[in-house]
PDB file of N, CA and C in Angstrom:
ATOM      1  N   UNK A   1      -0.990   1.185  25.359  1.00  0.00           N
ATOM      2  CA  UNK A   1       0.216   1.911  25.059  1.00  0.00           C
ATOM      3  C   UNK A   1       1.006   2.073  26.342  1.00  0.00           C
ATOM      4  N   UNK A   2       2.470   1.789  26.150  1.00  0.00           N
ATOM      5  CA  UNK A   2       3.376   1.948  27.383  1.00  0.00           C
ATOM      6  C   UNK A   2       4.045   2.999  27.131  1.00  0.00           C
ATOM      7  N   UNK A   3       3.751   3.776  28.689  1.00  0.00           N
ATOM      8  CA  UNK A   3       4.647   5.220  28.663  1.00  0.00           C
ATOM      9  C   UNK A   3       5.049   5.846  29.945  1.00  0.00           C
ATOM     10  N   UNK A   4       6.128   6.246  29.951  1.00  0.00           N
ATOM     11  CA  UNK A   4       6.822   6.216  31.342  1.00  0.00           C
ATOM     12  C   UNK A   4       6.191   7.724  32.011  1.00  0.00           C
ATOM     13  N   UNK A   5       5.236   8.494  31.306  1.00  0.00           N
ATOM     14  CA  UNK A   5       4.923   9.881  31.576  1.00  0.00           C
ATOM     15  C   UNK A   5       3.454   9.375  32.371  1.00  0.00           C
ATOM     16  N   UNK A   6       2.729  10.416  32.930  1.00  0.00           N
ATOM     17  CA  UNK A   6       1.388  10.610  33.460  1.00  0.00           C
ATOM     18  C   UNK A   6       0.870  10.594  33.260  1.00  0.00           C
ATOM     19  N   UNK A   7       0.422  10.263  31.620  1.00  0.00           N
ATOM     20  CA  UNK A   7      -1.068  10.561  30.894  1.00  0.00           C
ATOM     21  C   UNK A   7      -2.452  10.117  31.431  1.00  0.00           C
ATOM     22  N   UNK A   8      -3.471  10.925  31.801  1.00  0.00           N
ATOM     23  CA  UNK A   8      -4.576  10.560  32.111  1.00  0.00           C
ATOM     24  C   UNK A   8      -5.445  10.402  30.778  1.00  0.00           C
ATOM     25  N   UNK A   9      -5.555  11.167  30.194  1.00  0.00           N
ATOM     26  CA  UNK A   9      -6.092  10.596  28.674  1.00  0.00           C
ATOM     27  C   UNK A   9      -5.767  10.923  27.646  1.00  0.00           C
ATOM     28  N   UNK A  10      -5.761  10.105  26.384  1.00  0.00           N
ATOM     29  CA  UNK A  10      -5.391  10.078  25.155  1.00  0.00           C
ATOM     30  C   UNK A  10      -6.663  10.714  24.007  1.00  0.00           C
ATOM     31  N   UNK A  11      -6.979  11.726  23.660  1.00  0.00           N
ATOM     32  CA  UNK A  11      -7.917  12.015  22.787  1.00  0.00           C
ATOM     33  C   UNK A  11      -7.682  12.163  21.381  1.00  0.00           C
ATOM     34  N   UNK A  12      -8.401  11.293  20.686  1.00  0.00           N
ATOM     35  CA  UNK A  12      -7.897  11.343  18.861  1.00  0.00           C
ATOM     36  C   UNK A  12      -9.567  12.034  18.244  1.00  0.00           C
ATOM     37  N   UNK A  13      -9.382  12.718  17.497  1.00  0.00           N
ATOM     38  CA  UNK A  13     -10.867  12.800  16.451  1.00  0.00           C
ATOM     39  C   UNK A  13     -10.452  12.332  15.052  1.00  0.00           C
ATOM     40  N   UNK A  14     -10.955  11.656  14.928  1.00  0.00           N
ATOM     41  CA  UNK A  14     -11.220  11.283  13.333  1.00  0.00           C
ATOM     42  C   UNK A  14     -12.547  11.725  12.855  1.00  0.00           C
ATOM     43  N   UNK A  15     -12.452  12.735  12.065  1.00  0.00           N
ATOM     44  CA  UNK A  15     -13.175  13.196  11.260  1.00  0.00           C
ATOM     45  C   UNK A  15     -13.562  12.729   9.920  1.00  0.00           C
ATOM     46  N   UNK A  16     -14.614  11.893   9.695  1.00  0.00           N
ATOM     47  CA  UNK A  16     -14.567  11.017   8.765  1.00  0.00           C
ATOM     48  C   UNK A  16     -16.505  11.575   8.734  1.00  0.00           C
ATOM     49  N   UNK A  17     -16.806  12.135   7.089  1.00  0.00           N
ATOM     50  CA  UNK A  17     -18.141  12.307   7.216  1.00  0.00           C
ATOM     51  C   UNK A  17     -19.029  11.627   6.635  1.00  0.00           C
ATOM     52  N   UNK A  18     -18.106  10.469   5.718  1.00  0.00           N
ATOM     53  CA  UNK A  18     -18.889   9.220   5.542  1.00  0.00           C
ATOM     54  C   UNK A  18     -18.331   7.936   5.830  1.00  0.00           C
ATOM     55  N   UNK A  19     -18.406   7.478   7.050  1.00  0.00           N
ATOM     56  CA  UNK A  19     -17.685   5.866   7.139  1.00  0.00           C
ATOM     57  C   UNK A  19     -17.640   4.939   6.083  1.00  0.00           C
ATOM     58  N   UNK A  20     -18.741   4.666   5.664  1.00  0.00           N
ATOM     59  CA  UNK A  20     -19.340   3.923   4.851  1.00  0.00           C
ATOM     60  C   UNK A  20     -18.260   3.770   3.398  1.00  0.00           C
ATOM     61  N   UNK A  21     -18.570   5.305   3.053  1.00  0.00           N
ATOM     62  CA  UNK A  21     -17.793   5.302   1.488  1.00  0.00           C
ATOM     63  C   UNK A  21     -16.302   5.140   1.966  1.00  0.00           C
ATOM     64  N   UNK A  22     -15.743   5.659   3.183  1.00  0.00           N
ATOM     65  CA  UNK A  22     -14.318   5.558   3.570  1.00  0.00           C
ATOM     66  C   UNK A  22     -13.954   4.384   3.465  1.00  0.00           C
ATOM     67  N   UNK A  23     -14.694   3.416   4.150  1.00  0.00           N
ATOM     68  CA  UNK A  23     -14.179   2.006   4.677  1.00  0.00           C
ATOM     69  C   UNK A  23     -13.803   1.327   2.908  1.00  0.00           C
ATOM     70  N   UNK A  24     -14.910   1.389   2.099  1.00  0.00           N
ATOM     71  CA  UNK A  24     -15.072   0.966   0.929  1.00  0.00           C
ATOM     72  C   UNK A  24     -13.977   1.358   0.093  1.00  0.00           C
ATOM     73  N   UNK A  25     -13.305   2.871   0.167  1.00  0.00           N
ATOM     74  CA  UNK A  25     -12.631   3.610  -0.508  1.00  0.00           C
ATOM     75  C   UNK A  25     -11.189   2.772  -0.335  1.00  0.00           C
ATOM     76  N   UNK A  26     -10.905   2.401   1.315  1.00  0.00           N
ATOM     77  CA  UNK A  26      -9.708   1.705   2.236  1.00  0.00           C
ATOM     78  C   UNK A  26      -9.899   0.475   0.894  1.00  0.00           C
ATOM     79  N   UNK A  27     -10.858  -0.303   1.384  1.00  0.00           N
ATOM     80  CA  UNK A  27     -10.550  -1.710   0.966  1.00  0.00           C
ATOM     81  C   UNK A  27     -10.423  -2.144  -0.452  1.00  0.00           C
ATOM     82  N   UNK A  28     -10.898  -1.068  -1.572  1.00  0.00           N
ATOM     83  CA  UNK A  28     -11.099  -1.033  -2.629  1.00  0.00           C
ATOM     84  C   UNK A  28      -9.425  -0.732  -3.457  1.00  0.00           C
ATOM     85  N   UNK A  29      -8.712   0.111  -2.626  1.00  0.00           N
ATOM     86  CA  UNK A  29      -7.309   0.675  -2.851  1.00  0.00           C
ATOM     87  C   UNK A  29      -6.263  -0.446  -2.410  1.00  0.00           C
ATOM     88  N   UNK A  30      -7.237  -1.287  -1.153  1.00  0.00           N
ATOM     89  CA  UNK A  30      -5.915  -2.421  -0.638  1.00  0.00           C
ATOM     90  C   UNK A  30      -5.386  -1.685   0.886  1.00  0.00           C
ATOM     91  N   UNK A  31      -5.949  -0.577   1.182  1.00  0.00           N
ATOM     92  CA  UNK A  31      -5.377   0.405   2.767  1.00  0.00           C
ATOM     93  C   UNK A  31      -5.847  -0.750   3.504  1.00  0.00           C
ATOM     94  N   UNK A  32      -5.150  -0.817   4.718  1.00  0.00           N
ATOM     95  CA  UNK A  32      -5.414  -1.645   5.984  1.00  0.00           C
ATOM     96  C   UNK A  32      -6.193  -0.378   6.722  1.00  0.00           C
ATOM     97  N   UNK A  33      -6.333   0.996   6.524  1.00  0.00           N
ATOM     98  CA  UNK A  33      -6.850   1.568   7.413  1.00  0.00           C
ATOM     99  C   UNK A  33      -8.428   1.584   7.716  1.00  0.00           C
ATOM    100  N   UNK A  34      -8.977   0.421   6.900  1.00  0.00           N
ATOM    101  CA  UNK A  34     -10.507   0.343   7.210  1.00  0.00           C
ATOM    102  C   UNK A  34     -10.853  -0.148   8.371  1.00  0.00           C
ATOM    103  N   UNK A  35     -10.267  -0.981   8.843  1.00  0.00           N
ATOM    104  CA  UNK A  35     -10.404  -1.347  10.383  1.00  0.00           C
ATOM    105  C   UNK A  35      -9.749  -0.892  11.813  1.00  0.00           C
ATOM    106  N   UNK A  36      -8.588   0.213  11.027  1.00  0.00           N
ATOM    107  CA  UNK A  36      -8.092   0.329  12.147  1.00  0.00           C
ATOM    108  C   UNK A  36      -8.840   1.407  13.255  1.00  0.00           C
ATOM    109  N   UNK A  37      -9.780   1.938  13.371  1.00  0.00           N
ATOM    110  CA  UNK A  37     -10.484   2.685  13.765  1.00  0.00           C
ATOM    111  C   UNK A  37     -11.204   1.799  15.393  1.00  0.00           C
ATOM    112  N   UNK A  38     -11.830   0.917  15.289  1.00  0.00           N
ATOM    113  CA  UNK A  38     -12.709   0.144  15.803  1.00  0.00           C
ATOM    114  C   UNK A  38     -11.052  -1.064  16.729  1.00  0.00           C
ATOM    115  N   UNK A  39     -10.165  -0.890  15.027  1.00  0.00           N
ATOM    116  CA  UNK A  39      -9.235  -2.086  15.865  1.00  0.00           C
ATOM    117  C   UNK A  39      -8.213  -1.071  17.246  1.00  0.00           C
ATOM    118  N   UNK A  40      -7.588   0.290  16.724  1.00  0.00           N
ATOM    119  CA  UNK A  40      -6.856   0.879  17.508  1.00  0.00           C
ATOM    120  C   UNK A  40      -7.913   0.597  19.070  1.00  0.00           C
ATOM    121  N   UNK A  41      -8.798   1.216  18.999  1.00  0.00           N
ATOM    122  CA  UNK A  41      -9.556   1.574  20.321  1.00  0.00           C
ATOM    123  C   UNK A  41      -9.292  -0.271  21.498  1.00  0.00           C
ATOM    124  N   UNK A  42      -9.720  -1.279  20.541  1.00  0.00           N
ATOM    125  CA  UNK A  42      -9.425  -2.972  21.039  1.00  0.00           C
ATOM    126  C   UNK A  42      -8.122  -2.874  21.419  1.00  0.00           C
ATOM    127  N   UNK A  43      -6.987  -2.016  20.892  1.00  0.00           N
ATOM    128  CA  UNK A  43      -5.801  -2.417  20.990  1.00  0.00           C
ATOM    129  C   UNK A  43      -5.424  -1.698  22.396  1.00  0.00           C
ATOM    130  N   UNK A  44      -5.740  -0.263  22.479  1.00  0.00           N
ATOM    131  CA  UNK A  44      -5.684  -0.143  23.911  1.00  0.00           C
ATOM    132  C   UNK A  44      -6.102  -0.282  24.824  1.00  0.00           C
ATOM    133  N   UNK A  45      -7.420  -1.056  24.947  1.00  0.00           N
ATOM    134  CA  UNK A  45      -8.523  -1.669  25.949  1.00  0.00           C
ATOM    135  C   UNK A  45      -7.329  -2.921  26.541  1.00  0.00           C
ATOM    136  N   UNK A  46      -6.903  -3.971  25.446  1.00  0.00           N
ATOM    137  CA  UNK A  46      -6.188  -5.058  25.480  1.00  0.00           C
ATOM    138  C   UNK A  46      -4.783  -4.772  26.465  1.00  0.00           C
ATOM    139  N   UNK A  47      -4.181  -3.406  25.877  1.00  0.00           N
ATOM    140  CA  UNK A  47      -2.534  -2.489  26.679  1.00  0.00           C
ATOM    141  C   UNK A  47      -2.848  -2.549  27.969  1.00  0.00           C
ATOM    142  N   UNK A  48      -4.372  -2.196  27.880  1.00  0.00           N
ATOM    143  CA  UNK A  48      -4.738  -2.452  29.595  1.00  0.00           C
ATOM    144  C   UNK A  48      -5.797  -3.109  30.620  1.00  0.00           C
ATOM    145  N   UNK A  49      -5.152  -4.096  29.664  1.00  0.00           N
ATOM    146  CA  UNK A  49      -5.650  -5.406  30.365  1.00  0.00           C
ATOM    147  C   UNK A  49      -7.588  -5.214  30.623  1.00  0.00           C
ATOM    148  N   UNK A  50      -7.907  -4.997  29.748  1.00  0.00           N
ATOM    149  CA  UNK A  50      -9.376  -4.993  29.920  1.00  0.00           C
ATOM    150  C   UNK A  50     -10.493  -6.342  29.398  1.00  0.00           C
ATOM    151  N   UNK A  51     -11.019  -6.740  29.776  1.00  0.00           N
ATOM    152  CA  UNK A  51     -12.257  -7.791  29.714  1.00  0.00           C
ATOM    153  C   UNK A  51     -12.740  -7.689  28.551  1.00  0.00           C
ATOM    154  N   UNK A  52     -13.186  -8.974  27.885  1.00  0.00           N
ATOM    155  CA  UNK A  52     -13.390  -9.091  26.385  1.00  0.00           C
ATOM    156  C   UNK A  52     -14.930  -7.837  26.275  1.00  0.00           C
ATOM    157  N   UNK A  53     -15.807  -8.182  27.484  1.00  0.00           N
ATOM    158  CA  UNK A  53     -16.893  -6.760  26.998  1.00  0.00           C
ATOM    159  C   UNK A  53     -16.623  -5.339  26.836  1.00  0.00           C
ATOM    160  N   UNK A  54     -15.600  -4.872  27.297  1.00  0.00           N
ATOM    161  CA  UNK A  54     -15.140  -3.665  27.026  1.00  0.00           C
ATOM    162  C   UNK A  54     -14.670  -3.551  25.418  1.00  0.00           C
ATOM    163  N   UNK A  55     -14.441  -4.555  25.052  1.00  0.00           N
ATOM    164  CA  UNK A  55     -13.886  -4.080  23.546  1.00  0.00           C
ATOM    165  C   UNK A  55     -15.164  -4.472  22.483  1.00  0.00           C
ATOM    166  N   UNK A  56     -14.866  -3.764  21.422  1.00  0.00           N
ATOM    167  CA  UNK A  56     -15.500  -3.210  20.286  1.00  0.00           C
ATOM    168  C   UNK A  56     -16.148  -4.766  19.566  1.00  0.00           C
ATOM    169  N   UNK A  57     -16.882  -5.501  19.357  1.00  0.00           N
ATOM    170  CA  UNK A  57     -17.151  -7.083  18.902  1.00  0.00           C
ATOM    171  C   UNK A  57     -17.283  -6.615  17.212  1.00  0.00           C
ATOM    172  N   UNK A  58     -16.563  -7.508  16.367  1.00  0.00           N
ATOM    173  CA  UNK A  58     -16.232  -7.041  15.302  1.00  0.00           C
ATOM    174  C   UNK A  58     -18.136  -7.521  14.698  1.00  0.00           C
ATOM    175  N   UNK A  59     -19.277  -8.177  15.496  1.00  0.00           N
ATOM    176  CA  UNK A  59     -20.376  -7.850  14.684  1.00  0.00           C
ATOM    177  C   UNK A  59     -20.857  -6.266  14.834  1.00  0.00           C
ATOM    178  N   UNK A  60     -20.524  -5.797  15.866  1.00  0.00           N
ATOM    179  CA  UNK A  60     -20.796  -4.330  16.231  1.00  0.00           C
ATOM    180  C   UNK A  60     -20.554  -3.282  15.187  1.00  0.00           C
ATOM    181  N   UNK A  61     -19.413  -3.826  14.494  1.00  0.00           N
ATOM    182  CA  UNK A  61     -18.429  -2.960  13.336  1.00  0.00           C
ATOM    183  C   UNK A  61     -19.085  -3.614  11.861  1.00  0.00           C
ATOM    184  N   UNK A  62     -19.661  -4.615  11.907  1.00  0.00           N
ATOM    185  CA  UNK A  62     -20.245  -5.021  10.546  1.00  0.00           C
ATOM    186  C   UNK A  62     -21.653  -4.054  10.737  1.00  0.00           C
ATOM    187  N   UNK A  63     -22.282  -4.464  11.752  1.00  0.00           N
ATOM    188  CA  UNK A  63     -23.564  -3.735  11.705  1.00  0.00           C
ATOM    189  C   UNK A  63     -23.416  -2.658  11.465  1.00  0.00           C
ATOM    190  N   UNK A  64     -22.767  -1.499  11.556  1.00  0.00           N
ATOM    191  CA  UNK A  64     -22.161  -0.473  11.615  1.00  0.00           C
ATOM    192  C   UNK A  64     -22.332  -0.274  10.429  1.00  0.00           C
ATOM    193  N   UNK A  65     -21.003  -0.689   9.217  1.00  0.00           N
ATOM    194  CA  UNK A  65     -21.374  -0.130   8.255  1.00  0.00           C
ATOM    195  C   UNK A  65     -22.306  -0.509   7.510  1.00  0.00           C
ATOM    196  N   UNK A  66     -22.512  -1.646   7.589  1.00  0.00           N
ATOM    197  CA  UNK A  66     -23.689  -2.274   6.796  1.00  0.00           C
ATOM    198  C   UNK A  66     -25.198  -1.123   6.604  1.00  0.00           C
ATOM    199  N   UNK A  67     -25.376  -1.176   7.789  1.00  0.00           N
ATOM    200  CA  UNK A  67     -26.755  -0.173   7.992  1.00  0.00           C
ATOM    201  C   UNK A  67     -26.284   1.395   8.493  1.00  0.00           C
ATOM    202  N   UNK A  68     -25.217   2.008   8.180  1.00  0.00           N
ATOM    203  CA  UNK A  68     -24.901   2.873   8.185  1.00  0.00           C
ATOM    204  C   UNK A  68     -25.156   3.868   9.441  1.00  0.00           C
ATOM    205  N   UNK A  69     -25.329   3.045  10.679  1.00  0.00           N
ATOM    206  CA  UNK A  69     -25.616   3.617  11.796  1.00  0.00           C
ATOM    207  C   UNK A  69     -25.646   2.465  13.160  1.00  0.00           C
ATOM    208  N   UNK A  70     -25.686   2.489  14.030  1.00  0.00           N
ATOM    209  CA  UNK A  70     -25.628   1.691  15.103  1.00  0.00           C
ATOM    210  C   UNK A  70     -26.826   1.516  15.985  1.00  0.00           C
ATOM    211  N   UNK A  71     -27.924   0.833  16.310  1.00  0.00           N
ATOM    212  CA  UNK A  71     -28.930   1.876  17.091  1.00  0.00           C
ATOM    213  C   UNK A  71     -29.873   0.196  17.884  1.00  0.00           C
ATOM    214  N   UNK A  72     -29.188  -0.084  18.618  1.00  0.00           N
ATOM    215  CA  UNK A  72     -29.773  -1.731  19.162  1.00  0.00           C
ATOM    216  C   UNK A  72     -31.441  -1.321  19.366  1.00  0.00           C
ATOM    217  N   UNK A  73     -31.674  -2.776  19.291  1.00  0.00           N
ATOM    218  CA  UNK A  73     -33.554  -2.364  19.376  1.00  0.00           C
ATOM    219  C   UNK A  73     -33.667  -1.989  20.800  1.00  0.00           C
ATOM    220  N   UNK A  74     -34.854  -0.870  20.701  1.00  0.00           N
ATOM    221  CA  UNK A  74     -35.171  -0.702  22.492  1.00  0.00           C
ATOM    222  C   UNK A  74     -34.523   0.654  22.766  1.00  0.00           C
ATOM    223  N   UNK A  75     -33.306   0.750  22.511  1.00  0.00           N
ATOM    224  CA  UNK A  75     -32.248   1.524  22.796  1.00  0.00           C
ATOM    225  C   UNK A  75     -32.079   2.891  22.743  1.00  0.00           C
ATOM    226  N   UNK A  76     -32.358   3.803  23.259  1.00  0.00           N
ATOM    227  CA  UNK A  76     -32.446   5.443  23.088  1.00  0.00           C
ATOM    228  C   UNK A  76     -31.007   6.170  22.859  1.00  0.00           C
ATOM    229  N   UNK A  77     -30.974   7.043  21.749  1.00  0.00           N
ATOM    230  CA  UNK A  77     -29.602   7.066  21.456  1.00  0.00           C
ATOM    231  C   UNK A  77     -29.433   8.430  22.172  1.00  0.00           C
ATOM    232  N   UNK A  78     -27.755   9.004  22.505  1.00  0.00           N
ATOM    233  CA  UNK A  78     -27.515   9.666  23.416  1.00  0.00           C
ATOM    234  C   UNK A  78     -27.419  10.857  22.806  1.00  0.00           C
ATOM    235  N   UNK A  79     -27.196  12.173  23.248  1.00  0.00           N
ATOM    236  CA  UNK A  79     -27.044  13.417  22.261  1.00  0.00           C
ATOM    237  C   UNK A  79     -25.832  14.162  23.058  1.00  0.00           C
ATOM    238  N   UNK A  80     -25.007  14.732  22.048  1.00  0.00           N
ATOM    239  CA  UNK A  80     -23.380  15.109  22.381  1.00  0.00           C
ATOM    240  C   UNK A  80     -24.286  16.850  22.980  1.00  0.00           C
ATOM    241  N   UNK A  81     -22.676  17.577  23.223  1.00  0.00           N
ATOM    242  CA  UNK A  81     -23.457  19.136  23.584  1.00  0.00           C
ATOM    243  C   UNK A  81     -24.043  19.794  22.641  1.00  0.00           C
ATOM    244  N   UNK A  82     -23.507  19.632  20.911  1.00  0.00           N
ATOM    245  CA  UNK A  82     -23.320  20.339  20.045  1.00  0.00           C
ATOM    246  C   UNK A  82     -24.956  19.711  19.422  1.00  0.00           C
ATOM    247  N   UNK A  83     -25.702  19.207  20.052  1.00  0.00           N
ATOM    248  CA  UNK A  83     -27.239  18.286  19.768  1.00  0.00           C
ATOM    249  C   UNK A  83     -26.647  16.770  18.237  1.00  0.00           C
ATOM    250  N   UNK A  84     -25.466  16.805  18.519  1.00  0.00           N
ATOM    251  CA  UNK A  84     -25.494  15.351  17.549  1.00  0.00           C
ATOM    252  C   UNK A  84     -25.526  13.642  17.910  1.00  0.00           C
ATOM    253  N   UNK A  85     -26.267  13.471  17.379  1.00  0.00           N
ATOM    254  CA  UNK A  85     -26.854  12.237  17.983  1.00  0.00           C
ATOM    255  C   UNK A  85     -25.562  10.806  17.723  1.00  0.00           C
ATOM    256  N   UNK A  86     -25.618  10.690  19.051  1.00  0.00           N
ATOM    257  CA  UNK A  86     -24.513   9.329  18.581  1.00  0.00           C
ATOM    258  C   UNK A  86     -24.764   7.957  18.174  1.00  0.00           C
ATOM    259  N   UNK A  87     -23.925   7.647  17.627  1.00  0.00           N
ATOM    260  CA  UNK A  87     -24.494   5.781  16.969  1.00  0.00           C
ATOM    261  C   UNK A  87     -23.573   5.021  17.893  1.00  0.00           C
ATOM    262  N   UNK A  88     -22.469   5.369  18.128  1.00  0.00           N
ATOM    263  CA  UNK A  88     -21.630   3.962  18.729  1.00  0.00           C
ATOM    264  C   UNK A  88     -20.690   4.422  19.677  1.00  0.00           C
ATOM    265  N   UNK A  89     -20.671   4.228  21.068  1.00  0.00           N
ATOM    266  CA  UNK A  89     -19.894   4.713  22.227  1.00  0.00           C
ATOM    267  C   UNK A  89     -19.543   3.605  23.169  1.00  0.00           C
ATOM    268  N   UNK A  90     -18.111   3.294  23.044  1.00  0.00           N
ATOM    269  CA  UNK A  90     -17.586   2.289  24.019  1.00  0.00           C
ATOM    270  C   UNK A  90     -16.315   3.197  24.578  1.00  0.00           C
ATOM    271  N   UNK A  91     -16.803   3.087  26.425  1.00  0.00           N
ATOM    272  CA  UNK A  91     -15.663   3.430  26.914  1.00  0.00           C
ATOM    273  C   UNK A  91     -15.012   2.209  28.224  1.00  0.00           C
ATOM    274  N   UNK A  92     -13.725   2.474  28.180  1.00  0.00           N
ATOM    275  CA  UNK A  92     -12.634   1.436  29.357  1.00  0.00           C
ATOM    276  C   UNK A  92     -11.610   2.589  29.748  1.00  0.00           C
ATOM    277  N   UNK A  93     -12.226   2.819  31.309  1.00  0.00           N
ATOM    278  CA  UNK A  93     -11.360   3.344  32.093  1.00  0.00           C
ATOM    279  C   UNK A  93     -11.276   5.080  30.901  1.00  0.00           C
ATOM    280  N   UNK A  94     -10.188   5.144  30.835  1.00  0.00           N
ATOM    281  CA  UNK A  94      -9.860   6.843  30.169  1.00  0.00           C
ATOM    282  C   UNK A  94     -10.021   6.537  28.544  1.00  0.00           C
ATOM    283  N   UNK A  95     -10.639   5.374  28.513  1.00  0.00           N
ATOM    284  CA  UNK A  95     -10.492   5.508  26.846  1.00  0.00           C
ATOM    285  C   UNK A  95     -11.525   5.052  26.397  1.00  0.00           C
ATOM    286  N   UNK A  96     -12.153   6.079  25.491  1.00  0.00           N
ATOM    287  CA  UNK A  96     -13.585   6.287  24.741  1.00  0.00           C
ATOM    288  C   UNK A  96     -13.474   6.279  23.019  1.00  0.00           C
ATOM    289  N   UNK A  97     -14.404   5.707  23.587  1.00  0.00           N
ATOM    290  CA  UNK A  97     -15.146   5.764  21.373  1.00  0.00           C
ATOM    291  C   UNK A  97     -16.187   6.458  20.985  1.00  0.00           C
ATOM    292  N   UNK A  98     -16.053   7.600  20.291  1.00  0.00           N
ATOM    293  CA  UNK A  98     -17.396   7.803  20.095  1.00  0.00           C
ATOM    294  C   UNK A  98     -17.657   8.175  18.307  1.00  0.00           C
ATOM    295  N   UNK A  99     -19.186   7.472  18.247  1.00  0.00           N
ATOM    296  CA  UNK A  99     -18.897   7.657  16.335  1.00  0.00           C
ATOM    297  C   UNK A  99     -20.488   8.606  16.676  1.00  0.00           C
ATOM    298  N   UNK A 100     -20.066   9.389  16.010  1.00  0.00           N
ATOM    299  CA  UNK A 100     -21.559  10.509  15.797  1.00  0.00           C
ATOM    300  C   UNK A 100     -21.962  10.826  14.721  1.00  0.00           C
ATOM    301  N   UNK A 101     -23.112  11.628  14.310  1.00  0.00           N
ATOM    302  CA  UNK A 101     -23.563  12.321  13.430  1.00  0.00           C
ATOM    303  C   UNK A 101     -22.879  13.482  13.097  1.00  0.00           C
ATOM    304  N   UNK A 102     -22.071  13.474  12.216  1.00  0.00           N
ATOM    305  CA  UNK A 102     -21.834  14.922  11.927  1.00  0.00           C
ATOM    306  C   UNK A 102     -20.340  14.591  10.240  1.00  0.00           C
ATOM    307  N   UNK A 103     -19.714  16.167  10.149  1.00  0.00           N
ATOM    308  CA  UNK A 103     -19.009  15.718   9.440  1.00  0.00           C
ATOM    309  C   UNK A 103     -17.585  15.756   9.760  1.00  0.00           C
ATOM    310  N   UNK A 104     -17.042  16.698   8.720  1.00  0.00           N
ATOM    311  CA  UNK A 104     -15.534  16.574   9.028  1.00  0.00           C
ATOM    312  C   UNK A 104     -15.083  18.233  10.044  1.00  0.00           C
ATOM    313  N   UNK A 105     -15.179  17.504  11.589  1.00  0.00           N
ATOM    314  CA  UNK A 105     -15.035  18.530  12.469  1.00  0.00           C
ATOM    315  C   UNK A 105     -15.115  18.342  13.413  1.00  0.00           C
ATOM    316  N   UNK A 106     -14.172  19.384  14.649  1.00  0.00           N
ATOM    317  CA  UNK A 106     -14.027  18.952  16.402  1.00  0.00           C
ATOM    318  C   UNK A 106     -15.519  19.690  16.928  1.00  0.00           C
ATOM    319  N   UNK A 107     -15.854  18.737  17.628  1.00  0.00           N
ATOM    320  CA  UNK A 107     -17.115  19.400  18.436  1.00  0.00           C
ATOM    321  C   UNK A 107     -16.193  19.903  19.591  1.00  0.00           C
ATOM    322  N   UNK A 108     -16.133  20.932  19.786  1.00  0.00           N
ATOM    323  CA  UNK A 108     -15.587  21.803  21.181  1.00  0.00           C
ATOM    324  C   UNK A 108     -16.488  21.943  22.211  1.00  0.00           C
ATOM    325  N   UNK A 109     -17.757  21.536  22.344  1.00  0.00           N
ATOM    326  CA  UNK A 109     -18.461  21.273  23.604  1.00  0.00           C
ATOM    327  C   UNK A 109     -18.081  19.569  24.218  1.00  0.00           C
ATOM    328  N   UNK A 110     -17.883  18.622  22.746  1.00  0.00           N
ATOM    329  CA  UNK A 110     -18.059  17.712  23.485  1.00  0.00           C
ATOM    330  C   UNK A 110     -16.525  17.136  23.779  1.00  0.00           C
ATOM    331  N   UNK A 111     -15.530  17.819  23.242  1.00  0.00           N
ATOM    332  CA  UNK A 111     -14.338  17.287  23.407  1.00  0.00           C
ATOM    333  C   UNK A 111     -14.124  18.112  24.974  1.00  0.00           C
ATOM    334  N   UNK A 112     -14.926  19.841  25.039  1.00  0.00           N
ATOM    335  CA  UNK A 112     -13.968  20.307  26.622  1.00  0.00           C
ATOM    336  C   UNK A 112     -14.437  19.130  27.542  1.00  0.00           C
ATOM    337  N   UNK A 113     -16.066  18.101  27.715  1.00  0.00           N
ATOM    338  CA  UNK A 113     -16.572  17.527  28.587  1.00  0.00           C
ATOM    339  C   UNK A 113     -15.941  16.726  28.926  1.00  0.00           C
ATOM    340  N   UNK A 114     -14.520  15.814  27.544  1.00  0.00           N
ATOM    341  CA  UNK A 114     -13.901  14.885  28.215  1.00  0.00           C
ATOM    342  C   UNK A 114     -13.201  15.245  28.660  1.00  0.00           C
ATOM    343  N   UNK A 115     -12.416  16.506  28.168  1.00  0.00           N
ATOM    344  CA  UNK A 115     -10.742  16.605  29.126  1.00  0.00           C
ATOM    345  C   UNK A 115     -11.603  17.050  30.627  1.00  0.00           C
ATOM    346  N   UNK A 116     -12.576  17.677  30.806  1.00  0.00           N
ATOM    347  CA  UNK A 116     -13.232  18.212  32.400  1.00  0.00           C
ATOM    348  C   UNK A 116     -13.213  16.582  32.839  1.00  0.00           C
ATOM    349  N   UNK A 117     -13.412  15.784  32.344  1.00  0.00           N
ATOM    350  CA  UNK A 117     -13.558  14.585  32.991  1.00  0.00           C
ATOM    351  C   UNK A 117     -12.540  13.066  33.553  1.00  0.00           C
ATOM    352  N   UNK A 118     -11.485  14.080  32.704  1.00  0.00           N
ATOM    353  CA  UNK A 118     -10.190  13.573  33.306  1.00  0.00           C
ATOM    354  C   UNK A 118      -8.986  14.287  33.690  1.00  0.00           C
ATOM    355  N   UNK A 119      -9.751  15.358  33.941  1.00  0.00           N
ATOM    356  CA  UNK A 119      -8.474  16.484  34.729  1.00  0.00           C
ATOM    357  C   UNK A 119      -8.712  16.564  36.069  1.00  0.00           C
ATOM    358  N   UNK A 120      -7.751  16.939  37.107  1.00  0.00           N
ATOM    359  CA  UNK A 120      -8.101  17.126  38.400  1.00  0.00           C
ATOM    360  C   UNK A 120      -8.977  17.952  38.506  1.00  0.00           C
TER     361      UNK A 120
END
């Protein structure tokens, strides 16, 4: 995104407490908004000029809903402040993804950790 102001970071929550039935609900109606979730985050990695590993690999997003969670073999999954366990976290520079356990709601421990982490 191009903008002539200072922004150090951009924070969105989507509160979505079942991906799964959402995505299905999108594509079943004909909404383009089933992908845009996974696609917005690619789109500003791309605004700034970031390396194809920084962005989201659309098998990442099949596995996803398919098995209704994210969790590579081996792999220990991370826990937010609020103790919810995350499935899928890609960050580039000031801009993060994060898909967690929970439902339709702002975690206020884990949203103050990002703005502390991009404020002076």
């Amino acid at each position: 995104m191009k903008t002539t102001l200072d922004i150090r970071s951009f924070s969105a929550w989507v509160p979505i407490s079942d991906l799964v039935d959402w995505y299905w609900a999108c594509e079943s109606r004909g909404l383009k908004y089933a992908g845009d979730i996974l696609s917005f985050y690619n789109k500003l990695v791309n605004d700034m000029k970031g390396k194809q590993a920084a962005l989201v690999p659309q098998e990442d997003a099949m596995l996803m809903l398919s098995q209704r969670t994210f969790n590579p073999a081996g792999k220990a999954q991370m826990i937010l402040p609020e103790g919810r366990r995350i499935h899928y976290r890609k960050r580039f520079h000031s801009i993060n993804l994060t898909i967690f356990e929970g439902g339709h709601e702002l975690l206020p421990g884990a949203a103050m950790e990002e703005l502390k982490n991009h404020l002076i």
